[in-house]
Protein backbone atom coordinates (compact mmCIF):
# COMPACT_ATOMS: atom_id res chain seq x y z
CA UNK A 1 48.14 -50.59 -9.20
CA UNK A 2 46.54 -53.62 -8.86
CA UNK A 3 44.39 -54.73 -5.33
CA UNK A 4 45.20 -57.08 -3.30
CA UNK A 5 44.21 -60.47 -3.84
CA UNK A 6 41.54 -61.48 -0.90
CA UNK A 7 41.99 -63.30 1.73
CA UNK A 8 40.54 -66.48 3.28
CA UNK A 9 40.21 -67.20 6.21
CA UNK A 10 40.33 -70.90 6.82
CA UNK A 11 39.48 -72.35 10.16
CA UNK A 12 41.04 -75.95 11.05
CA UNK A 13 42.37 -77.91 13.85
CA UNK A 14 44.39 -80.94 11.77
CA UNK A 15 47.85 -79.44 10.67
CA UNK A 16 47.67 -81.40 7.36
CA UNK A 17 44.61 -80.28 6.21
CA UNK A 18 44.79 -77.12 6.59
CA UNK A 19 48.50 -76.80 5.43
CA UNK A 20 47.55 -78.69 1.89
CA UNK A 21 44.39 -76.25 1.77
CA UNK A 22 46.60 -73.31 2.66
CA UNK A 23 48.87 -74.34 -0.31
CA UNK A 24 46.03 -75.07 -3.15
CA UNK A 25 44.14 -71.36 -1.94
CA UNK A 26 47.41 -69.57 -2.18
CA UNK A 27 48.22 -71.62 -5.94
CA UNK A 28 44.68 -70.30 -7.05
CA UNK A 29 45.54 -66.32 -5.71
CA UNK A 30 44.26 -66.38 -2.22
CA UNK A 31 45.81 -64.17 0.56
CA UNK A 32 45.00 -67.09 3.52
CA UNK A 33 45.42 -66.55 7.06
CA UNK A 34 44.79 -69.48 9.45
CA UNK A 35 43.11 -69.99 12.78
CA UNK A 36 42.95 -73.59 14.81
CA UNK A 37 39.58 -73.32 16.76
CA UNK A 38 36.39 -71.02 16.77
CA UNK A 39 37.18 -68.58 19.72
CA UNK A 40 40.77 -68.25 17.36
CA UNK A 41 38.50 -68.03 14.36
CA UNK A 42 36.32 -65.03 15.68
CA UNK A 43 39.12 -63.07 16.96
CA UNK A 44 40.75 -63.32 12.88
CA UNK A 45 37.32 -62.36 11.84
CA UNK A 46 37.12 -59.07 13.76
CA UNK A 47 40.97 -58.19 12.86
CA UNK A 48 41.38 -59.06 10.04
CA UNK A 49 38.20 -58.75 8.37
CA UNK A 50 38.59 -61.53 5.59
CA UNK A 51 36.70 -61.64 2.15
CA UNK A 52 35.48 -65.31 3.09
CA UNK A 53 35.98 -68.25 5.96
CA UNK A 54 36.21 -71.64 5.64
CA UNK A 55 34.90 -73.17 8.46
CA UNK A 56 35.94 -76.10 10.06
CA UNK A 57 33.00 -77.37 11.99
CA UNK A 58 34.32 -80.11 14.42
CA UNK A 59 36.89 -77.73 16.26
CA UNK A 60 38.50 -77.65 19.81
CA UNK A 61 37.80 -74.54 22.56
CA UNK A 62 34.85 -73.76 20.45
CA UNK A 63 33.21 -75.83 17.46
CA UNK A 64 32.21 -74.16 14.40
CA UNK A 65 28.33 -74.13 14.89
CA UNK A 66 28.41 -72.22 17.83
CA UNK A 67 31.71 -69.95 16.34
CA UNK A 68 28.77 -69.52 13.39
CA UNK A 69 26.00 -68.72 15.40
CA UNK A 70 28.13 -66.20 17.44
CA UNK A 71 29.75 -64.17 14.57
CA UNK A 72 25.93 -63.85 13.22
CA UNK A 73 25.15 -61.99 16.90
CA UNK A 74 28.31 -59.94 16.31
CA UNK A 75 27.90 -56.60 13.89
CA UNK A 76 31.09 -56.50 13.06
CA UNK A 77 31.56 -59.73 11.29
CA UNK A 78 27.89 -60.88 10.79
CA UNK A 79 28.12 -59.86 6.93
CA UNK A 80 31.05 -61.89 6.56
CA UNK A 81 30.16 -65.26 4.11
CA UNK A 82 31.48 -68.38 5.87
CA UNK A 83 31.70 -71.96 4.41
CA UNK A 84 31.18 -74.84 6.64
CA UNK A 85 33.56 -77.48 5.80
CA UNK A 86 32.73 -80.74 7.48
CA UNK A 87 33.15 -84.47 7.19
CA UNK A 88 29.62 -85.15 7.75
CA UNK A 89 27.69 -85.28 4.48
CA UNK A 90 23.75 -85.68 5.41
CA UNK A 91 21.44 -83.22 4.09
CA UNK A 92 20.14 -82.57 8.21
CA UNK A 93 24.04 -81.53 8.28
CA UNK A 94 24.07 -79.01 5.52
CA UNK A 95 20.95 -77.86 6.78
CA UNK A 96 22.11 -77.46 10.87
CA UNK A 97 25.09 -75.25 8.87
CA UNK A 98 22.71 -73.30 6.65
CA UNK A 99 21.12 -72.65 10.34
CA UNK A 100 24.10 -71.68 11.92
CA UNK A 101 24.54 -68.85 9.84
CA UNK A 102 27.10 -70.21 7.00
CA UNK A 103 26.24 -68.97 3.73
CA UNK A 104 27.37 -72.13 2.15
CA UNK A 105 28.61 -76.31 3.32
CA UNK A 106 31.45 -78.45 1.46
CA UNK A 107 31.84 -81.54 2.36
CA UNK A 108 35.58 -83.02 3.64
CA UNK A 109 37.34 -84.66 1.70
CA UNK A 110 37.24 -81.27 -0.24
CA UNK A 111 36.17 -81.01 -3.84
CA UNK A 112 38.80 -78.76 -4.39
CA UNK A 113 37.45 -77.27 -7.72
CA UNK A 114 33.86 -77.25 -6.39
CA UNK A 115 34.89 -75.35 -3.61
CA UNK A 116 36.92 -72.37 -5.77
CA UNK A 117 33.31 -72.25 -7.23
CA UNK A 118 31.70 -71.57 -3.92
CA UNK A 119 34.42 -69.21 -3.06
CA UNK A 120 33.85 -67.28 -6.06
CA UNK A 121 30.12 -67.61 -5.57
CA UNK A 122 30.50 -65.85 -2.46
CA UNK A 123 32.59 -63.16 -3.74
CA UNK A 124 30.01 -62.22 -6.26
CA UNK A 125 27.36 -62.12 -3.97
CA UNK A 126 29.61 -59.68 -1.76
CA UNK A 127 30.53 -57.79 -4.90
């Protein structure tokens, strides 16, 4: 018997990004479950427990930074690798994410084969 693939989480508000990313993970072998905002993405972290998230960080209700910094302060999910994906691509920005507690940054439009490789990377380091 062979285990289950892992899932993703991926955190992000716009519909058409996040169903094309849903689509590419799930072509590559991904298990991906889906929240809209950070309060939505906090609550999926605590139930469902997910090998990675991808991290939207300009999101409604609650942006990613502070969803970040929160799951960090939380036991339960602080272990949890997340990925900040973002549109803004200046090094102070991959820093403020590296700050916030993401384990890695990707810049939007996605590099979709550079990201599998930062997936993977955080896999390993789980693993």
């Amino acid at each position: 018997m062979t285990a289950p693939e892992p899932t993703i989480l991926l955190v992000e508000d716009n519909e058409m990004n996040r169903d094309m990313l849903v689509r590419r993970l799930q072509r590559a072998g991904y298990r991906v479950a889906t929240a809209g905002d950070g309060e939505a993405a906090l609550i999926a972290m605590r139930e469902q427990q997910p090998a990675v998230v991808l991290m939207d960080m300009n999101l409604p209700i609650k942006d990613g930074w502070t969803a970040c910094r929160e799951a960090q302060q939380d036991a339960s999910i602080a272990e949890i690798p997340i990925i900040a994906l973002t549109a803004h691509a200046m090094e102070e920005d991959k820093h403020r994410a590296l700050e916030a507690g993401c384990s890695d940054y990707a810049t939007k439009p996605v590099d979709f084969p550079d990201l599998l490789t930062k997936i993977a990377a955080q896999f390993d380091a789980r693993h």
